[in-house]
Protein backbone atom coordinates (compact mmCIF):
# COMPACT_ATOMS: atom_id res chain seq x y z
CA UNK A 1 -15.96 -2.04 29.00
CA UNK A 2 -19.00 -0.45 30.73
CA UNK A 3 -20.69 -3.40 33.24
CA UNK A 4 -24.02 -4.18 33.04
CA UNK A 5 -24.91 -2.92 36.43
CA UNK A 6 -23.18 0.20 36.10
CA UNK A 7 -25.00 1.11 33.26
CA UNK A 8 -27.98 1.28 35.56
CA UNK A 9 -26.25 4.43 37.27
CA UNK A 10 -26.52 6.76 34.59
CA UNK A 11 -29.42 8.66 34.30
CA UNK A 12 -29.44 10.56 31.23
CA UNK A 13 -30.94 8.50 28.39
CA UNK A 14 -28.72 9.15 25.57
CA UNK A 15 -25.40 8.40 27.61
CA UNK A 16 -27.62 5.14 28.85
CA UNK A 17 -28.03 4.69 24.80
CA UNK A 18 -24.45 5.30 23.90
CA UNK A 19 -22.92 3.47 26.70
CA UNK A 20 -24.97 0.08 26.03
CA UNK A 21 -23.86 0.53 22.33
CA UNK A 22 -20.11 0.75 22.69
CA UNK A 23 -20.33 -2.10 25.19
CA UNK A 24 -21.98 -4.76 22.65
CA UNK A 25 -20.20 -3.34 19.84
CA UNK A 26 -17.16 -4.48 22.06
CA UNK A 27 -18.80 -7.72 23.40
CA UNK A 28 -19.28 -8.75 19.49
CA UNK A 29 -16.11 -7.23 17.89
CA UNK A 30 -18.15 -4.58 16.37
CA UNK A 31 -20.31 -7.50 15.08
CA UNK A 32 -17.29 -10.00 13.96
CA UNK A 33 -18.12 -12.23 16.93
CA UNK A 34 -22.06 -12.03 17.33
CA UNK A 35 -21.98 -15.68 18.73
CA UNK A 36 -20.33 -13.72 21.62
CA UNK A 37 -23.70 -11.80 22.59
CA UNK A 38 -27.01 -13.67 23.99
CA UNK A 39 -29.95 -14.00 21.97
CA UNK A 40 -31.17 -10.32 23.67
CA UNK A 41 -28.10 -8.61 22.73
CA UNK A 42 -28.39 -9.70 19.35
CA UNK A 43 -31.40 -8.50 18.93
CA UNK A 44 -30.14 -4.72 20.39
CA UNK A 45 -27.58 -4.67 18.34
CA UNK A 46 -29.09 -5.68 14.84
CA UNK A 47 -31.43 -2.17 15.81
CA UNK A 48 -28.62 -0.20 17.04
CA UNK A 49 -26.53 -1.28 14.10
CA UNK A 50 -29.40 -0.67 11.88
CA UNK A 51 -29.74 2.57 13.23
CA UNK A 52 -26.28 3.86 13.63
CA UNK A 53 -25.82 3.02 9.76
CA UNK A 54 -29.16 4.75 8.61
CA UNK A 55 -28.45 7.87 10.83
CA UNK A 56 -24.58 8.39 9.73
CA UNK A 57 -25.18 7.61 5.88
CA UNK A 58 -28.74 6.80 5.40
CA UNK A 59 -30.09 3.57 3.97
CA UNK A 60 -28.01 3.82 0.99
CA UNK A 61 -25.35 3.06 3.97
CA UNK A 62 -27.20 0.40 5.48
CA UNK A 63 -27.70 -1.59 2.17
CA UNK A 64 -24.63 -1.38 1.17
CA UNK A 65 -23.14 -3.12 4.21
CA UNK A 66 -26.40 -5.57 4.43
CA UNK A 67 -24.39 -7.94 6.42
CA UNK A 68 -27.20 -8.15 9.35
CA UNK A 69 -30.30 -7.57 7.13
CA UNK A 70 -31.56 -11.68 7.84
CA UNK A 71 -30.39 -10.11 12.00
CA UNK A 72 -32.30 -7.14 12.11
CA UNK A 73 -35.29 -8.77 10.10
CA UNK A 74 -35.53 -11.64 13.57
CA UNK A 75 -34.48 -8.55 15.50
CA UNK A 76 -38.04 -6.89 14.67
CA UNK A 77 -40.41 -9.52 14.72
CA UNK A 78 -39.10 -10.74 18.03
CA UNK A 79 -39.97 -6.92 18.88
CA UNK A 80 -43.36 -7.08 17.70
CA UNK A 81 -42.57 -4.37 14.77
């Protein structure tokens, strides 16, 4: 699993991107264990979930799962969106 401060070496964004999502997804048990992440994590991986679902199958995909809609709802208002 990728460490925090080596995630700081990598410059391009989208490895930066990918590299922060595999390690949560791991930290959390691809979101089995999401007492496992702080309350920041959380909130990066309700979005990335959100948008990993949305971009591979659309929201039809998303919806279907729906298991961190009440997640990603907290994750955006603690974002300001």
């Amino acid at each position: 699993m990728l460490r925090p401060e080596d995630a700081w070496e990598i410059s391009d964004i989208t490895a930066f991107l990918i590299a922060m999502s595999e390690r949560l997804c791991a930290k959390c048990g691809e979101g089995e264990r999401l007492s496992a992440l702080s309350p920041e994590e959380r909130t990066t991986y309700a979005v990335d979930a959100f948008q990993r679902e949305v971009s591979n199958g659309g929201f039809e995909q998303y919806d279907s799962s729906g298991a961190l809609a009440g997640e990603l709802l907290d994750a955006l208002r603690a974002l300001g969106i």
